[in-house]
Protein backbone atom coordinates (compact mmCIF):
# COMPACT_ATOMS: atom_id res chain seq x y z
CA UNK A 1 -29.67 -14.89 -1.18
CA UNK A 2 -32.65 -15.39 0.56
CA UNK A 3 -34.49 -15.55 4.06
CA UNK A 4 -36.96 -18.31 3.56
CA UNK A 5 -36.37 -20.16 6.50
CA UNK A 6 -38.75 -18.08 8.22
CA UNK A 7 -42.26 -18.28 7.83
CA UNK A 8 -42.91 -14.77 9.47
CA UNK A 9 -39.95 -13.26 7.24
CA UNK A 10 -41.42 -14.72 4.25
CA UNK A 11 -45.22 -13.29 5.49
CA UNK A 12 -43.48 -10.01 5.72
CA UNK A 13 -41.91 -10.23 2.02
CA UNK A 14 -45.75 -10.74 0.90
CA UNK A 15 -47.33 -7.99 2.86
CA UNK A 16 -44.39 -5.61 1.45
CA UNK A 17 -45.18 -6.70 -1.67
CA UNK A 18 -42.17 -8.25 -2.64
CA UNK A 19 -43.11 -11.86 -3.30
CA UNK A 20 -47.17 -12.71 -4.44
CA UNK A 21 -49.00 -14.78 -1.66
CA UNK A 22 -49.50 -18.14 -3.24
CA UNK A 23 -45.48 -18.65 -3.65
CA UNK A 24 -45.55 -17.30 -0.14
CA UNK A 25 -47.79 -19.76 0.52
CA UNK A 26 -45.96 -22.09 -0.83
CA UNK A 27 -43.26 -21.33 0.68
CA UNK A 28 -44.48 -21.36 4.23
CA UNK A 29 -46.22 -24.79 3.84
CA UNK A 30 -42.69 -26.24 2.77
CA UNK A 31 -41.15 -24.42 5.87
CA UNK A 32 -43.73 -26.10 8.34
CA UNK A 33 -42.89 -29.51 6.78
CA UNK A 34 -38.67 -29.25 7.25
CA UNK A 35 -39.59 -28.03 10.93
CA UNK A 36 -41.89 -31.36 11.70
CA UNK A 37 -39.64 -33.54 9.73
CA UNK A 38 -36.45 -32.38 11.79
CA UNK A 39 -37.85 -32.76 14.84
CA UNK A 40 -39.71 -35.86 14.20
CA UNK A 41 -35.80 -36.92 12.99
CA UNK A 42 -34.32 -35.41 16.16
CA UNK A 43 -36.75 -37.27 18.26
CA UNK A 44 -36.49 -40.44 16.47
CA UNK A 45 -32.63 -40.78 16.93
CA UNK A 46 -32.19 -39.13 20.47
CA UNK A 47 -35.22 -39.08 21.92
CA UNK A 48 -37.46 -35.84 23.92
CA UNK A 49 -34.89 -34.74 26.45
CA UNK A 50 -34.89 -31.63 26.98
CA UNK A 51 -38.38 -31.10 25.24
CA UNK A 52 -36.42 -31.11 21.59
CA UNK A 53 -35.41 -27.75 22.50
CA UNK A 54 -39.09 -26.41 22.81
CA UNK A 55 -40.70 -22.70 22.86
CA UNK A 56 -42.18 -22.88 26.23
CA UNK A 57 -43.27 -19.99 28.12
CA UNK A 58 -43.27 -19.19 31.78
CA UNK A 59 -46.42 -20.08 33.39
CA UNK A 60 -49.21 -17.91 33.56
CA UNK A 61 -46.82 -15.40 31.31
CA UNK A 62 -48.81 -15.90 27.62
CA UNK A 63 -49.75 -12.62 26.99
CA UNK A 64 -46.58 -11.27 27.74
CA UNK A 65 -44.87 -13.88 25.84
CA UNK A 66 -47.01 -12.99 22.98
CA UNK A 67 -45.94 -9.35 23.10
CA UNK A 68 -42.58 -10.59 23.47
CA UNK A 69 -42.59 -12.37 20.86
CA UNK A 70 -43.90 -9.85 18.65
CA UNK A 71 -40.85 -7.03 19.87
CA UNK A 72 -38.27 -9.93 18.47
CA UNK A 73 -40.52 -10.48 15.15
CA UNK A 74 -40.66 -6.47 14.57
CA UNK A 75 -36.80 -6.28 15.06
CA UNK A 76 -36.12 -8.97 13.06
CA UNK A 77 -38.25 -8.63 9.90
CA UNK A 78 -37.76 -4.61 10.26
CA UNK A 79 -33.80 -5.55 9.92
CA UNK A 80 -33.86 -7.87 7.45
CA UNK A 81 -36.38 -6.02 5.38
CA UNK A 82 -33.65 -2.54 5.92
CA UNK A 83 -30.91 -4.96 4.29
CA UNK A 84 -32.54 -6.36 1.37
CA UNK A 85 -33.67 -5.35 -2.06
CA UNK A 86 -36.24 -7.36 -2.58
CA UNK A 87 -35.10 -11.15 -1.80
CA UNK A 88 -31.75 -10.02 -2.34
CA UNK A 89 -29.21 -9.12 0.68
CA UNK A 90 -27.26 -5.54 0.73
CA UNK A 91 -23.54 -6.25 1.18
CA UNK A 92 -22.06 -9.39 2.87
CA UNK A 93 -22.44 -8.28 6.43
CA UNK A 94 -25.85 -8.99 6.21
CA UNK A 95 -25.78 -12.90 7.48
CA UNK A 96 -23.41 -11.85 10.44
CA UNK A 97 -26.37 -8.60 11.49
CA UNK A 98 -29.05 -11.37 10.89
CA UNK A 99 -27.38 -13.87 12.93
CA UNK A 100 -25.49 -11.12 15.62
CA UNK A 101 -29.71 -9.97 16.65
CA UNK A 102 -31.13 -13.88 16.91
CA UNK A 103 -28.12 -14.79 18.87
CA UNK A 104 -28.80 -11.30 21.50
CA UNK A 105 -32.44 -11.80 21.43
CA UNK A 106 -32.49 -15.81 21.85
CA UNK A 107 -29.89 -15.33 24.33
CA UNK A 108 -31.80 -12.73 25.85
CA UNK A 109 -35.41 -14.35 25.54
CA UNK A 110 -34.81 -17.25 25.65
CA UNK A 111 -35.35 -17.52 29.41
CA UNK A 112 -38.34 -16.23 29.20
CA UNK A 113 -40.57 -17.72 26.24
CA UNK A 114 -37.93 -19.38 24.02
CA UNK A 115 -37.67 -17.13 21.81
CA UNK A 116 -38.72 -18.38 18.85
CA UNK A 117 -39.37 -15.35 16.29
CA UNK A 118 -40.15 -18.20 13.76
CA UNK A 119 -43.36 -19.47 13.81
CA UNK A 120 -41.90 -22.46 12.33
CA UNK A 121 -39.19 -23.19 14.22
CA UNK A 122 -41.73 -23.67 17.39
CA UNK A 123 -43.82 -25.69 15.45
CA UNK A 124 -41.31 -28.70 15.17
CA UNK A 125 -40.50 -29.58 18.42
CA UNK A 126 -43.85 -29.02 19.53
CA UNK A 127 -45.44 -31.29 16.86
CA UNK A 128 -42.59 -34.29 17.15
CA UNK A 129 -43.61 -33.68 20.93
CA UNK A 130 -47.71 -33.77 20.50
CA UNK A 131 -48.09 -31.00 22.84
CA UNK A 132 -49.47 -27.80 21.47
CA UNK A 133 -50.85 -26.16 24.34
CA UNK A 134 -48.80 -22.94 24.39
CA UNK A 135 -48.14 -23.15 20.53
CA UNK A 136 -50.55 -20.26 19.61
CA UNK A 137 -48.16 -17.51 21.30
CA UNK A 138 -46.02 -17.70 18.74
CA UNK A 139 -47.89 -17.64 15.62
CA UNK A 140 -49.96 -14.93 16.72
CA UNK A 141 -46.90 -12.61 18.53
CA UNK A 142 -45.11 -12.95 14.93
CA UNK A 143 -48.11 -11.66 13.20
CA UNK A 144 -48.15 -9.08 15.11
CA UNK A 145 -44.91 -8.22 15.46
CA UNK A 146 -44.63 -8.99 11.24
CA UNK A 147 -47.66 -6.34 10.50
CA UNK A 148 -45.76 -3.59 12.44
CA UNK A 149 -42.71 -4.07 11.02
CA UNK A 150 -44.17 -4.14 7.21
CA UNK A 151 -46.22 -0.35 8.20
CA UNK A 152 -42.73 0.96 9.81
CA UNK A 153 -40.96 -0.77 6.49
CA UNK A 154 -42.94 0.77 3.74
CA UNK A 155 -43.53 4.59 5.92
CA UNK A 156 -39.36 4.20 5.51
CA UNK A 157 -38.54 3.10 2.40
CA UNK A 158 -41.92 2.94 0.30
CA UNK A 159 -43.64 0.41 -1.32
CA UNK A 160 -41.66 -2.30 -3.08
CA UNK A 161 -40.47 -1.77 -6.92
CA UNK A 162 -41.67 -3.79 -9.42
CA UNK A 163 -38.94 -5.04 -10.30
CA UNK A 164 -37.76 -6.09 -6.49
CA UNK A 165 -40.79 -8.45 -6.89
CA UNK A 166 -40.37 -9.74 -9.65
CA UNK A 167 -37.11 -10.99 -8.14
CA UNK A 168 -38.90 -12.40 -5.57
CA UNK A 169 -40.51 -14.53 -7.78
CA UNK A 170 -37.26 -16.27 -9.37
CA UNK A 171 -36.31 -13.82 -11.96
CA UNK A 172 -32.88 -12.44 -10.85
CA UNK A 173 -32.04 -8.61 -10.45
CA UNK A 174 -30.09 -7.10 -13.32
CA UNK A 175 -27.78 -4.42 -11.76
């Protein structure tokens, strides 16, 4: 029912208006704390090889990467943000579409910066690894790519209801 694994998807239920900021807050704080604890974990049982399956970009590519980065964020959020009312999915298919454009675009850029799309998710392996050197890419390409998607969002489908955030908040939708 929800897509709060994300820290940029949950940034982009805020900005829409969908969910207040401290819960998103909240929210993203807890999701930067299961990415360092599973990769601390990870590390701890099988060691670094293979960089704990780290967002690393080419060399001397960061400001592509960072534009990169913010194309997968603005598909991503702009899709999941099409198939939801409020935290709520539209229709069953909406896993498979969610998990049918990270598998194309990780398979696709992946090569190239890792393709992270999830602030998050590159901040585990890079903290169980110590090395944050290239980290900033990916925070700041899923801003971008997050504001972008919210304008395009809301210029489609208007601002959210009230009652869509209220869901947001715990209460459920009555339909």
């Amino acid at each position: 029912i929800s897509s709060h694994f994300n820290p940029a998807m949950t940034l982009g239920f805020a900005l829409r208006g969908d969910m207040g900021f401290p819960m998103a807050g909240c929210y993203m704080v807890v999701q930067f704390i299961a990415a360092a604890v599973g990769s601390v974990t990870a590390a701890t049982l099988f060691g670094t090889g293979g960089n704990l399956a780290a967002t690393v970009p080419q060399p001397d590519m960061h400001i592509q990467a960072v534009i990169f980065e913010a194309i997968l964020t603005f598909g991503m959020v702009l899709l999941i943000l099409s198939m939801t009312d409020g935290p709520k999915l539209l229709g069953p298919s909406v896993p498979l579409a969610v998990g049918a454009y990270v598998m194309a675009m990780g398979t696709m850029g992946g090569p190239f910066d890792g393709a992270a799309f999830n602030p998050a998710r590159a901040f585990g392996p890079d903290f169980a690894r110590g090395d944050f050197s290239t980290y900033w890419i990916y925070p700041c390409g899923a801003l971008i790519g997050v504001l972008v998607a919210v304008g395009v969002a809301r210029f489609l489908r208007g601002p959210a209801k009230a009652q869509e955030a209220n869901a947001a908040m715990g209460n459920p939708l009555d339909h």
